[in-house]
N, C-alpha and C. Protein backbone atom coordinates (compact mmCIF):
# COMPACT_ATOMS: atom_id res chain seq x y z
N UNK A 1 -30.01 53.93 -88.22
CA UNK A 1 -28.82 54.68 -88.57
C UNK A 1 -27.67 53.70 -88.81
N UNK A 2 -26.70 54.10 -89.90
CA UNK A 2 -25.94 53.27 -90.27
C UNK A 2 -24.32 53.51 -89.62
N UNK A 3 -23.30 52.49 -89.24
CA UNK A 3 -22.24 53.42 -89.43
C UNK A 3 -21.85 54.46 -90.20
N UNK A 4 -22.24 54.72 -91.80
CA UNK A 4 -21.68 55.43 -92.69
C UNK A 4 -22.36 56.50 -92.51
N UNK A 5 -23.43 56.41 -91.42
CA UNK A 5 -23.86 58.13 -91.66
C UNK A 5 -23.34 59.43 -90.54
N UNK A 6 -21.90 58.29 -89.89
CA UNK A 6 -21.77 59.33 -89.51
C UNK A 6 -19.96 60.13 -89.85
N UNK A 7 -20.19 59.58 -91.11
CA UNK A 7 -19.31 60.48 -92.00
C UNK A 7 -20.07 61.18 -93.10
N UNK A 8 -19.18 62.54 -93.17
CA UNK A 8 -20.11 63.50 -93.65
C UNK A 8 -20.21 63.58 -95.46
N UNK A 9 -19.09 62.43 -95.59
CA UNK A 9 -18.98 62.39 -97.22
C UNK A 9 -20.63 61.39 -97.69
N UNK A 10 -20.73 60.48 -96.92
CA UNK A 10 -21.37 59.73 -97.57
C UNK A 10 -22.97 60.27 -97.19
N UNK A 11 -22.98 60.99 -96.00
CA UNK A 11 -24.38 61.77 -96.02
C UNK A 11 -24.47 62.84 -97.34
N UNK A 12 -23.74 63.51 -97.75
CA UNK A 12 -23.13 64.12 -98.94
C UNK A 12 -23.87 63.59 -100.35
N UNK A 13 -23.18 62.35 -100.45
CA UNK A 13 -23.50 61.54 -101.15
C UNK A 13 -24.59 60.98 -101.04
N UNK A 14 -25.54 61.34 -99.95
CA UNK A 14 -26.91 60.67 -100.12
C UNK A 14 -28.42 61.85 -100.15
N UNK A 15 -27.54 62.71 -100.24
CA UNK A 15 -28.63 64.00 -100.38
C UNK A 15 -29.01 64.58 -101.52
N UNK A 16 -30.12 64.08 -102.04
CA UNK A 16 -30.20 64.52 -103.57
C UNK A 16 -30.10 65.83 -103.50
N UNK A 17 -30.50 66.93 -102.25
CA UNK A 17 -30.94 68.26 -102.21
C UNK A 17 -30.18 68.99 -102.13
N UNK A 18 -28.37 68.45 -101.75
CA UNK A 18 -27.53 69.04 -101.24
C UNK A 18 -26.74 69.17 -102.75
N UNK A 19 -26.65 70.50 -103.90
CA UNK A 19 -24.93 71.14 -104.43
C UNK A 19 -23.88 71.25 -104.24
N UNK A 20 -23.21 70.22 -104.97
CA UNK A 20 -21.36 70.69 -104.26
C UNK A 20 -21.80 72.36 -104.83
N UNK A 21 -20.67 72.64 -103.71
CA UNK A 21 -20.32 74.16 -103.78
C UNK A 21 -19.47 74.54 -104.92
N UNK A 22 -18.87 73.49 -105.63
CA UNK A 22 -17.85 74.28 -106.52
C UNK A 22 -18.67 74.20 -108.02
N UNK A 23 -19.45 72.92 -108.05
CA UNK A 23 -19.91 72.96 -109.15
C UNK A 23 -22.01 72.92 -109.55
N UNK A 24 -22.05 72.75 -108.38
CA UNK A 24 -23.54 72.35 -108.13
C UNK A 24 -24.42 71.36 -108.62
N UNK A 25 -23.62 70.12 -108.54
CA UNK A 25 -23.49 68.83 -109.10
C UNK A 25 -23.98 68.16 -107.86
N UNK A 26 -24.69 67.43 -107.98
CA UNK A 26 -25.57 66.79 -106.57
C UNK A 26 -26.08 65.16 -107.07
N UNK A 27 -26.13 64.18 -105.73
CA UNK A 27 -25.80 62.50 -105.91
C UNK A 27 -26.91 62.46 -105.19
N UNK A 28 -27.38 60.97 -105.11
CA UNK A 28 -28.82 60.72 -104.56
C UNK A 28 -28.06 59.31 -104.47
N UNK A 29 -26.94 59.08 -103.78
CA UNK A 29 -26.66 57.95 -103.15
C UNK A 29 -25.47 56.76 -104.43
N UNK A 30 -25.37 55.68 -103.99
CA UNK A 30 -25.03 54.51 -104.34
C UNK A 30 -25.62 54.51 -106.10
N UNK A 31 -24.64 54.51 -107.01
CA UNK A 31 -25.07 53.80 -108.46
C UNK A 31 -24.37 52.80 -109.13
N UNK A 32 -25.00 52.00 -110.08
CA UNK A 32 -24.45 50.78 -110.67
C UNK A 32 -23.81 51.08 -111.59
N UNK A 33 -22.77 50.36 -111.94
CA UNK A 33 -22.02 51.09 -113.15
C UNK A 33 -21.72 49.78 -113.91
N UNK A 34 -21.78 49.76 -115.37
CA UNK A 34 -21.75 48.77 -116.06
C UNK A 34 -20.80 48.80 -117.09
N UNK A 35 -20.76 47.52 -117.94
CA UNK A 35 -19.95 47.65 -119.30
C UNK A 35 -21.07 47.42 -120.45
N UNK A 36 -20.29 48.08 -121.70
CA UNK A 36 -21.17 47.91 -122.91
C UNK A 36 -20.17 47.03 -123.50
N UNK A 37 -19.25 46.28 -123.57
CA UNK A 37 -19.38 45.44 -124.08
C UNK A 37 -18.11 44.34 -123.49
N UNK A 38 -17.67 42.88 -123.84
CA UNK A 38 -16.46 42.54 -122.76
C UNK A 38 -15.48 43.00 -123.61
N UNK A 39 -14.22 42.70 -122.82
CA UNK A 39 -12.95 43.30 -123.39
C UNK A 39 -12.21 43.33 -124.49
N UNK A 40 -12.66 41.74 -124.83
CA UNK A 40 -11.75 41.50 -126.13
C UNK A 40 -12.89 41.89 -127.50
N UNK A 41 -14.21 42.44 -127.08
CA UNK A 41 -15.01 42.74 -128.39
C UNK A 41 -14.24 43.83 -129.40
N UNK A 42 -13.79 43.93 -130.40
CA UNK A 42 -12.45 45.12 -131.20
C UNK A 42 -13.20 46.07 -131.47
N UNK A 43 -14.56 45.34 -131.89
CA UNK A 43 -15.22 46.69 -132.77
C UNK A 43 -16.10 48.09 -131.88
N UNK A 44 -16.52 48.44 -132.81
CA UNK A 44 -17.18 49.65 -132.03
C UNK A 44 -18.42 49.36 -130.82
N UNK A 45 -18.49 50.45 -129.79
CA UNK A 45 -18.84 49.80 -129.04
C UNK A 45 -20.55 50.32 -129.17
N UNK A 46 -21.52 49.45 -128.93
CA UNK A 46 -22.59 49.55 -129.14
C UNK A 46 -23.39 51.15 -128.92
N UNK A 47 -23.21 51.67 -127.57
CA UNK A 47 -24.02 52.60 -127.05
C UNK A 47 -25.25 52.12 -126.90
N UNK A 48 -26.08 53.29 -127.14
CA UNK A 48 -27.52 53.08 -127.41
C UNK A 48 -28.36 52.80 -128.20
N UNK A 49 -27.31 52.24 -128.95
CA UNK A 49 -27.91 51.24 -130.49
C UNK A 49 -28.69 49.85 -129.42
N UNK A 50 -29.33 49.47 -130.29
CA UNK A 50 -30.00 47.93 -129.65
C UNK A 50 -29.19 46.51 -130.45
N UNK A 51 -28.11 46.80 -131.37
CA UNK A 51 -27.22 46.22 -132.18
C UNK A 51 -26.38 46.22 -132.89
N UNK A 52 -25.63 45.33 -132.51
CA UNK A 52 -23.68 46.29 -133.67
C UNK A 52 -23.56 44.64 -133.95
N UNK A 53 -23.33 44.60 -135.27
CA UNK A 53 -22.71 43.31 -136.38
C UNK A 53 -21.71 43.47 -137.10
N UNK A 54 -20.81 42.70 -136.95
CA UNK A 54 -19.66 42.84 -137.92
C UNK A 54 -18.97 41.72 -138.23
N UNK A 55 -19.98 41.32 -139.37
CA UNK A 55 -19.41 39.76 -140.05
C UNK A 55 -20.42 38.58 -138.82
N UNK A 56 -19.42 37.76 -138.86
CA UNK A 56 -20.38 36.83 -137.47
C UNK A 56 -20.33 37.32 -136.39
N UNK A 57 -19.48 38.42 -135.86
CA UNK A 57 -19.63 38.75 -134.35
C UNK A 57 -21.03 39.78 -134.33
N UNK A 58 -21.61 39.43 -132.63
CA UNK A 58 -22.66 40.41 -132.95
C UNK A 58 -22.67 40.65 -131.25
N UNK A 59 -23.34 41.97 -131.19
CA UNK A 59 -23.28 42.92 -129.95
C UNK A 59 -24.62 43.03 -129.58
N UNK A 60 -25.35 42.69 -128.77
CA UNK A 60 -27.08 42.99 -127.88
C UNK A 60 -26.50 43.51 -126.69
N UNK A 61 -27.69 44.16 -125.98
CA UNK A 61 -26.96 44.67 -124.49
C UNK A 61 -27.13 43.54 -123.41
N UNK A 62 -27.30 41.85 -123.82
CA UNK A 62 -27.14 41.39 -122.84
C UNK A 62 -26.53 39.99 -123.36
N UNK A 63 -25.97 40.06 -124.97
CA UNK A 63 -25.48 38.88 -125.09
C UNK A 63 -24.93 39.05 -126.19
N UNK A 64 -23.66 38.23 -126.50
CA UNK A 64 -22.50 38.83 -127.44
C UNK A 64 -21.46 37.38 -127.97
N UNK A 65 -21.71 37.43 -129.35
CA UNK A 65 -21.04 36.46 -130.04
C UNK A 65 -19.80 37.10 -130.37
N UNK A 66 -18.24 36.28 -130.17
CA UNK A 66 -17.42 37.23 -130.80
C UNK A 66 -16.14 36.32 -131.30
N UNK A 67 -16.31 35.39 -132.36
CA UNK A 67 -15.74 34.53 -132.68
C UNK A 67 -16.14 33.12 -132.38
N UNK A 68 -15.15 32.17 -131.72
CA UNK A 68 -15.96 31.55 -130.99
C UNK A 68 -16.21 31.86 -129.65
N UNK A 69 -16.14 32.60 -129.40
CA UNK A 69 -16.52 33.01 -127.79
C UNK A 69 -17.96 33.36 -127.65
N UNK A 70 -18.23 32.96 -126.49
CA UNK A 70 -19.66 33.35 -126.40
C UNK A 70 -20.55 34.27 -124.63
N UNK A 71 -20.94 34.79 -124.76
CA UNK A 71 -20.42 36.12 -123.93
C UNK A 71 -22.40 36.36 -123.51
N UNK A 72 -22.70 36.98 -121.89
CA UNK A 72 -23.54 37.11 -121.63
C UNK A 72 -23.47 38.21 -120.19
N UNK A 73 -24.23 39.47 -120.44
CA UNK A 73 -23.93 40.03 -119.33
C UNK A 73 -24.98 39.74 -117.75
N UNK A 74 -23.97 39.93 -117.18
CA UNK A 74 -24.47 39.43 -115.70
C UNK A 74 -24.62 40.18 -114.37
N UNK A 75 -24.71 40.53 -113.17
CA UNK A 75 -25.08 41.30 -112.30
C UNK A 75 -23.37 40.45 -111.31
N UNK A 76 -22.92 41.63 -110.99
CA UNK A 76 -22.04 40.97 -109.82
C UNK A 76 -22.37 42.23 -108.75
N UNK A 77 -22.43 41.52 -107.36
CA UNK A 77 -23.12 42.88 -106.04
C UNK A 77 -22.17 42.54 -105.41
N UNK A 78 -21.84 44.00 -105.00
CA UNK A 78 -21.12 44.01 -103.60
C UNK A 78 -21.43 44.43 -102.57
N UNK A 79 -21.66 44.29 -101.31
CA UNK A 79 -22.10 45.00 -100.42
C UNK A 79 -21.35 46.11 -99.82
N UNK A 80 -21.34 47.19 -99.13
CA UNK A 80 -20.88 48.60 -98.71
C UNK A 80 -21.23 48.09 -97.11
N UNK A 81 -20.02 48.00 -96.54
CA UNK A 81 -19.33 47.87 -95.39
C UNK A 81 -20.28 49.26 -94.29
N UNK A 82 -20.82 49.08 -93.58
CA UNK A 82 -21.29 50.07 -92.98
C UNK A 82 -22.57 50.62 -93.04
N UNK A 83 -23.20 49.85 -94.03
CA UNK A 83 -24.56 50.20 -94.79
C UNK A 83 -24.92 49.02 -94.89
N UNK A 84 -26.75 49.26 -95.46
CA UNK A 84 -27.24 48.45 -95.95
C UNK A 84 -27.25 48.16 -97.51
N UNK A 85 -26.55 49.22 -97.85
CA UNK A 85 -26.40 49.35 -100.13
C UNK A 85 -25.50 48.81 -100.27
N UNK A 86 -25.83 48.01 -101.51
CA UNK A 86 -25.32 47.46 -102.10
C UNK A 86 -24.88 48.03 -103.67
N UNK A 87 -23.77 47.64 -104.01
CA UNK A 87 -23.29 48.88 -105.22
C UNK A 87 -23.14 47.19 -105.70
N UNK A 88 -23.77 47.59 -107.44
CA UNK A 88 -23.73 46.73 -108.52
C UNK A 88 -22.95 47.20 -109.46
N UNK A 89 -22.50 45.64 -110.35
CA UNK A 89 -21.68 46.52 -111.43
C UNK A 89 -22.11 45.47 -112.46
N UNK A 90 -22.38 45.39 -113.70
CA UNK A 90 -22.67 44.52 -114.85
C UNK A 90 -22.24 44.26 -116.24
N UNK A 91 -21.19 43.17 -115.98
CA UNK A 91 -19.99 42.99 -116.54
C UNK A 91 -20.51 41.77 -117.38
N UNK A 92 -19.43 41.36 -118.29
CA UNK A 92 -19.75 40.60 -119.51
C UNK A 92 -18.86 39.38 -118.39
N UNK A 93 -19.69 37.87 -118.67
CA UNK A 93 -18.65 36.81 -118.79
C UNK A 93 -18.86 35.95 -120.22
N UNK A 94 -17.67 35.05 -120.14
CA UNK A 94 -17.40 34.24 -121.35
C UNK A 94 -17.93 32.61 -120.83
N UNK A 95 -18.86 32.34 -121.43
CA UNK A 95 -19.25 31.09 -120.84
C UNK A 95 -19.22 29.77 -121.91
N UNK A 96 -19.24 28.80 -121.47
CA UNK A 96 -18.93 27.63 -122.06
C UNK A 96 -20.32 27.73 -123.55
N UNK A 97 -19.82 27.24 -124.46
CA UNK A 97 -20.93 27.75 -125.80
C UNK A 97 -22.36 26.69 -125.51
N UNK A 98 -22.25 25.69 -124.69
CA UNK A 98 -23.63 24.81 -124.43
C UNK A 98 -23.92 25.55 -123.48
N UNK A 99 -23.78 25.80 -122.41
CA UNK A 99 -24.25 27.00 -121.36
C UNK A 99 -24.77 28.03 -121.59
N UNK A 100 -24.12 28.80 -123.09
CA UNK A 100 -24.54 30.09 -123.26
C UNK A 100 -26.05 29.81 -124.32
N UNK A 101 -26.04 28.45 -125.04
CA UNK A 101 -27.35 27.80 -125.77
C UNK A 101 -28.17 27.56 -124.74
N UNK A 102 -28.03 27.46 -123.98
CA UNK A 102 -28.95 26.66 -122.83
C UNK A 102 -29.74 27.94 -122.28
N UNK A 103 -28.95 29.08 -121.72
CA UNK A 103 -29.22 30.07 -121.18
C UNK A 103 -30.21 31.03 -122.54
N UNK A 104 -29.60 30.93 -123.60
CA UNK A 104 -30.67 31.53 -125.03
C UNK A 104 -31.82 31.29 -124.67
N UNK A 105 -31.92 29.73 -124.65
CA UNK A 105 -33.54 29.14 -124.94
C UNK A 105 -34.41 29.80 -123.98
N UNK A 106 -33.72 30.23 -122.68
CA UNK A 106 -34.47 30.94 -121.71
C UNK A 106 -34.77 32.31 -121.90
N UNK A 107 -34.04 32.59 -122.36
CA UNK A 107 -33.87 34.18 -122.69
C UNK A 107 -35.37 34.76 -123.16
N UNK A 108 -35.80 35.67 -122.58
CA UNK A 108 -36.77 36.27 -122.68
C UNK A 108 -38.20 36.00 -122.31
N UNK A 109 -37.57 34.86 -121.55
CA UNK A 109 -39.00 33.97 -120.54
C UNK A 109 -39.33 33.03 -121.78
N UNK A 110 -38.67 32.81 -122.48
CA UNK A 110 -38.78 31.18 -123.21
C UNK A 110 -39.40 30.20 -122.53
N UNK A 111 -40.14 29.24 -122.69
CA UNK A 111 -40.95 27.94 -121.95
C UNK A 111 -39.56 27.09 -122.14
N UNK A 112 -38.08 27.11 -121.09
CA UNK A 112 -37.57 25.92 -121.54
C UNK A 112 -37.06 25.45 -120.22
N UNK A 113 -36.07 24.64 -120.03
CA UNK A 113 -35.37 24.14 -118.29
C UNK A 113 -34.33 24.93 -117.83
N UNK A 114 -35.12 25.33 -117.29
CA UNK A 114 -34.23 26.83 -116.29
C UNK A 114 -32.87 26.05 -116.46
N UNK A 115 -31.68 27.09 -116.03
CA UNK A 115 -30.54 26.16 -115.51
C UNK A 115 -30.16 26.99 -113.81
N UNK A 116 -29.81 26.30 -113.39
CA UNK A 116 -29.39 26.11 -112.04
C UNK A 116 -28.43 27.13 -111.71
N UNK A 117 -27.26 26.99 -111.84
CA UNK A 117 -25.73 27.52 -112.12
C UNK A 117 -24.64 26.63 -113.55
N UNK A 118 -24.08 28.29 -113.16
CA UNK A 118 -22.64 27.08 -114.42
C UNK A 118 -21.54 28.22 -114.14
N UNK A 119 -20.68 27.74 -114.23
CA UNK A 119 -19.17 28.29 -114.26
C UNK A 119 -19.14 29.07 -115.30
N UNK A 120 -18.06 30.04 -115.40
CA UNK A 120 -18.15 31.04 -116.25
C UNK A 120 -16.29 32.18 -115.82
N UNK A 121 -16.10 32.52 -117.25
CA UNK A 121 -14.96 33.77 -116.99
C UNK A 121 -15.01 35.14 -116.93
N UNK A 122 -15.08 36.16 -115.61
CA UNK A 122 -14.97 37.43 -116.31
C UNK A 122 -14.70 37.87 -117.38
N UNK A 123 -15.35 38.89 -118.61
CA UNK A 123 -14.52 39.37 -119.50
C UNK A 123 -14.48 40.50 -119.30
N UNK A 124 -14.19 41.27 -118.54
CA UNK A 124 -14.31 42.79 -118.03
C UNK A 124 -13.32 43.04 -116.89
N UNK A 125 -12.23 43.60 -117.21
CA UNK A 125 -11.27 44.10 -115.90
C UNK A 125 -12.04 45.02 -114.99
N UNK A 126 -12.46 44.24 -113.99
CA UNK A 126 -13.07 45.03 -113.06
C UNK A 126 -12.08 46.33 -111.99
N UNK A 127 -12.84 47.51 -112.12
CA UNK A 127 -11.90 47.89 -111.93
C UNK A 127 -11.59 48.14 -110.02
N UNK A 128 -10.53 48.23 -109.57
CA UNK A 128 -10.29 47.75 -108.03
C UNK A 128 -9.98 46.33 -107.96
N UNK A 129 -10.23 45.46 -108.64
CA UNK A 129 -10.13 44.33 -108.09
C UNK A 129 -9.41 43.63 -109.83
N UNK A 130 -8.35 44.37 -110.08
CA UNK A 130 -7.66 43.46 -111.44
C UNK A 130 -6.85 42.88 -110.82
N UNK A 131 -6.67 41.79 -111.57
CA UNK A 131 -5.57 40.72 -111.16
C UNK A 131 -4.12 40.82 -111.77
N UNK A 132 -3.41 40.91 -111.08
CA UNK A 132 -2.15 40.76 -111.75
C UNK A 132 -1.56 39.84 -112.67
N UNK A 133 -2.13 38.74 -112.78
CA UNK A 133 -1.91 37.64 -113.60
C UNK A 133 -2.50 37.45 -114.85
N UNK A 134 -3.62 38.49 -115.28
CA UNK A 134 -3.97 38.67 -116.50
C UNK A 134 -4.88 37.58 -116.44
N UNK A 135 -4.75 36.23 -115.75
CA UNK A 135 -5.87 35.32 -116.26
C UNK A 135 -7.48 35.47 -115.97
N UNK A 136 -8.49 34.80 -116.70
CA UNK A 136 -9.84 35.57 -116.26
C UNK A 136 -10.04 34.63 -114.86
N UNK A 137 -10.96 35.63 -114.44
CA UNK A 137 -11.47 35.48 -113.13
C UNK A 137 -12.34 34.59 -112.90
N UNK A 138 -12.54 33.11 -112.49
CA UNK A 138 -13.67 32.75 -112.86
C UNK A 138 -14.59 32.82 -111.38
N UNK A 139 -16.32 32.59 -111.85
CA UNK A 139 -17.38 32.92 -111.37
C UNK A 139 -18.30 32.02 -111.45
N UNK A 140 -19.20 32.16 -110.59
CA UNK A 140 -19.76 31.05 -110.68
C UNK A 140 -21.43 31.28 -111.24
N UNK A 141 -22.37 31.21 -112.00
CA UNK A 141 -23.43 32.23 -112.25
C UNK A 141 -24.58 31.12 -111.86
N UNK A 142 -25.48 32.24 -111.05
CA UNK A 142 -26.86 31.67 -110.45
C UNK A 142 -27.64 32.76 -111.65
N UNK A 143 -28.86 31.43 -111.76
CA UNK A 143 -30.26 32.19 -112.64
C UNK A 143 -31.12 32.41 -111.75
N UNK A 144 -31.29 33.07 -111.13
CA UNK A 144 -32.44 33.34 -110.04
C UNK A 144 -33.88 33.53 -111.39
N UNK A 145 -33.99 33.67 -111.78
CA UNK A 145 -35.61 34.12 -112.82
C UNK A 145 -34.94 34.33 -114.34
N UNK A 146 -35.89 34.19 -115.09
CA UNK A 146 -35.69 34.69 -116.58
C UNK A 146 -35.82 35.92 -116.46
N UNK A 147 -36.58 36.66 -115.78
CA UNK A 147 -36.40 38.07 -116.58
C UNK A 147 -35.25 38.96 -115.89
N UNK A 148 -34.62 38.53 -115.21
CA UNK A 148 -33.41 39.11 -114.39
C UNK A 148 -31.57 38.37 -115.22
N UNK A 149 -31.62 39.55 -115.30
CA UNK A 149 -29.60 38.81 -115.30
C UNK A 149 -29.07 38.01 -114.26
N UNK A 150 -28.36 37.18 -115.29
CA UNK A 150 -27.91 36.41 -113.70
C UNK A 150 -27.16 36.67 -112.80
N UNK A 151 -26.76 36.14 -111.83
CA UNK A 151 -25.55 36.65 -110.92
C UNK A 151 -24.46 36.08 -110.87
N UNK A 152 -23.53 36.83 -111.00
CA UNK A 152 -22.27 36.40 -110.73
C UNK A 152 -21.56 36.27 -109.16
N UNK A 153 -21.22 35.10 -109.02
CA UNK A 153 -20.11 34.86 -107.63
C UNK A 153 -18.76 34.54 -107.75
N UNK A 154 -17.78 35.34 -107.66
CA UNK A 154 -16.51 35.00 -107.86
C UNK A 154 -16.29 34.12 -106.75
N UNK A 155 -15.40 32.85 -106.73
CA UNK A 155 -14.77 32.30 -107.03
C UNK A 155 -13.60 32.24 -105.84
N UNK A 156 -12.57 33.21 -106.11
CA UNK A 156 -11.88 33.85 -105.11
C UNK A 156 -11.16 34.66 -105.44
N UNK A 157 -10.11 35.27 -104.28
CA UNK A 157 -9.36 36.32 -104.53
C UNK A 157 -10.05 37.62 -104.21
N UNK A 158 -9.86 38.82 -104.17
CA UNK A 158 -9.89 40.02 -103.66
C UNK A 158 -11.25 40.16 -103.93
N UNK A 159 -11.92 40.08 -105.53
CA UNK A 159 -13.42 40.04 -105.20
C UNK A 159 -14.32 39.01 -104.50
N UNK A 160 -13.94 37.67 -104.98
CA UNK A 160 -14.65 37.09 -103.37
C UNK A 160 -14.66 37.30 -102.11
N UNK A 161 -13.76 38.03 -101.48
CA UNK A 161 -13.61 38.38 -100.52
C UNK A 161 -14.33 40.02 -100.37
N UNK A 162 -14.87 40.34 -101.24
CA UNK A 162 -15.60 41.89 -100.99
C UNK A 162 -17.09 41.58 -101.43
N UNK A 163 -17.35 40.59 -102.28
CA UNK A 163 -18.14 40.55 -102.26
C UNK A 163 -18.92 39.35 -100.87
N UNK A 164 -17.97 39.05 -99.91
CA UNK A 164 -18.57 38.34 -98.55
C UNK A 164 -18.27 39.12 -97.58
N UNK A 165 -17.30 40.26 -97.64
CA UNK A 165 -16.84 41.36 -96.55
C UNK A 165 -17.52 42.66 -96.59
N UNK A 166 -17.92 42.63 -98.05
CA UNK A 166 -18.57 44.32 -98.39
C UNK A 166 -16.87 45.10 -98.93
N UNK A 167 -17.28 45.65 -99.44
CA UNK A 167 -16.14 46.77 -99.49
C UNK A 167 -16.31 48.43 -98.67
N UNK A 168 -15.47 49.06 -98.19
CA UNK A 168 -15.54 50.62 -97.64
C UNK A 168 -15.84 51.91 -98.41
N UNK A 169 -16.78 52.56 -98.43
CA UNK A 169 -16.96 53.99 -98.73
C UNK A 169 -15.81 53.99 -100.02
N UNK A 170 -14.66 54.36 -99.06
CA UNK A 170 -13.69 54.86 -100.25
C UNK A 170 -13.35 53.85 -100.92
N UNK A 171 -13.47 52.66 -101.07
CA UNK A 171 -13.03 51.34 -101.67
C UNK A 171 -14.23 51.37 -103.10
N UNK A 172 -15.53 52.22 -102.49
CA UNK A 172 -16.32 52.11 -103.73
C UNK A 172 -16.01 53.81 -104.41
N UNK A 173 -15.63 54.84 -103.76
CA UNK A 173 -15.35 55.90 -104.71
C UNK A 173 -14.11 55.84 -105.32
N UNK A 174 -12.97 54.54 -104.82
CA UNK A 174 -11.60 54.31 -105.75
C UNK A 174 -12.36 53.76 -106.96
N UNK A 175 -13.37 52.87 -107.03
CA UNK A 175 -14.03 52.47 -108.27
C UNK A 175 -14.69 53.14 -109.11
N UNK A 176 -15.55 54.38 -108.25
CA UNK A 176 -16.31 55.20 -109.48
C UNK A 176 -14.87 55.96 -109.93
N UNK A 177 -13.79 56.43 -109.52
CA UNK A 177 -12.76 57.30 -109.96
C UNK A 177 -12.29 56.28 -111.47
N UNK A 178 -11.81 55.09 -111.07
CA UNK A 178 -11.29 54.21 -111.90
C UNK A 178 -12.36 53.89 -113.18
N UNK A 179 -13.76 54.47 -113.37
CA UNK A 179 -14.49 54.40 -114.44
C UNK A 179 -14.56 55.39 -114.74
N UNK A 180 -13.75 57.08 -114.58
CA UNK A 180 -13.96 58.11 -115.26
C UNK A 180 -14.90 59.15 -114.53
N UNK A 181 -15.32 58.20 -113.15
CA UNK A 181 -16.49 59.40 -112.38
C UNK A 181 -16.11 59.92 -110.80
N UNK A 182 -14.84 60.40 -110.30
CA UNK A 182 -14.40 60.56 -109.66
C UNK A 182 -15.23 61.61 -108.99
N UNK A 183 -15.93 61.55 -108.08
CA UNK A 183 -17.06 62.37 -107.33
C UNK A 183 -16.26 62.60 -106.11
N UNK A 184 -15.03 62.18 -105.72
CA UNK A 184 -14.34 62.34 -104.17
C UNK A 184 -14.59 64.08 -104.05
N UNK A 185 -14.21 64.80 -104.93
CA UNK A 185 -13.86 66.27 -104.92
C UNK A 185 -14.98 66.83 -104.27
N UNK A 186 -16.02 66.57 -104.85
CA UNK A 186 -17.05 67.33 -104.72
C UNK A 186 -18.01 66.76 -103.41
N UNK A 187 -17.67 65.85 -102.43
CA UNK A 187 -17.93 65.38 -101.24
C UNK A 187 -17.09 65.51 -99.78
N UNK A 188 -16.44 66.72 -100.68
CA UNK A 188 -15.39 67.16 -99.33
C UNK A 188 -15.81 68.45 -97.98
N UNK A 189 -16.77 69.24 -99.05
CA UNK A 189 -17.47 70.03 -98.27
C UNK A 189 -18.54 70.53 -98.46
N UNK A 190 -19.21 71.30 -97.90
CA UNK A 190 -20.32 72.03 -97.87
C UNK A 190 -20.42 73.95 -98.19
């Protein structure tokens, strides 16, 4: 048993079986929430296309040319304070253009030399944890395997510090609210 189960929102939230009462809308716990594309991409945003081109910039769901910038999406985890879940979110960074060649050749279980880590910039205002200073966030990215995204480790500041502290219950439903999925309402009662 966890601390969090013994609040009644997040048992709520972990009962696939249980209908909010107002709408009969029902959660089966902790979900990852991602971006389709980083921030400064202008054009349309991919969806469930497998590709968007426009001129030299080009859009895949895990890697993105957009001028000279060069862009690769990545896994950043946070842990949930009180639990053992971990809530993911999978955000675009901007990485150095030999880094982001290096990381290609691997791409798709390529026969080439893994890379280790490399530094890298958020391109995705994460949301809960924006910075006031507008500058990107930088991160640090581990390749654990080719067929996995890599991971992102910030660096510092409010998300380094949640992602080594965990963040709280409501610290992760201020985030699903801040992407448009505000579920607080419907975890208030029975």
């Amino acid at each position: 048993m966890s601390l969090l189960d013994l609040d009644a929102r997040w048992r709520r939230f972990n009962d696939p079986d249980r209908q909010c009462p107002c709408c009969g809308q029902s959660f089966s716990g902790v979900f990852d929430l991602g971006f389709d594309h980083p921030s400064s991409w202008l054009h349309e945003a991919r969806d469930d296309r497998p590709f968007v081109k426009v001129g030299e910039d080009q859009l895949a769901p895990d890697l993105c040319r957009h001028g000279e910038d060069r862009f690769i999406r990545v896994v950043l985890s946070v842990p949930i304070q009180g639990s053992d879940d971990v809530f993911h979110m999978t955000p675009w960074v901007r990485l150095d253009p030999d880094a982001f060649y290096a990381y290609l050749d691997t791409f798709d279980g390529k026969d080439a030399p893994s890379i280790d880590e490399c530094p890298a910039d958020l391109a995705n205002t994460l949301p809960g944890f924006e910075d006031a200073t507008s500058a990107p966030l930088p991160v640090m990215l581990h390749f654990p395997d080719a067929d996995v995204r890599p991971v992102a480790t910030a660096q510092s500041g409010p998300l380094a510090q949640a992602q080594s502290d965990g963040i709280s219950f409501d610290q992760l439903l201020d985030i699903y609210a801040a992407f448009g999925q505000d579920i607080r309402p419907h975890l208030l009662q029975d």
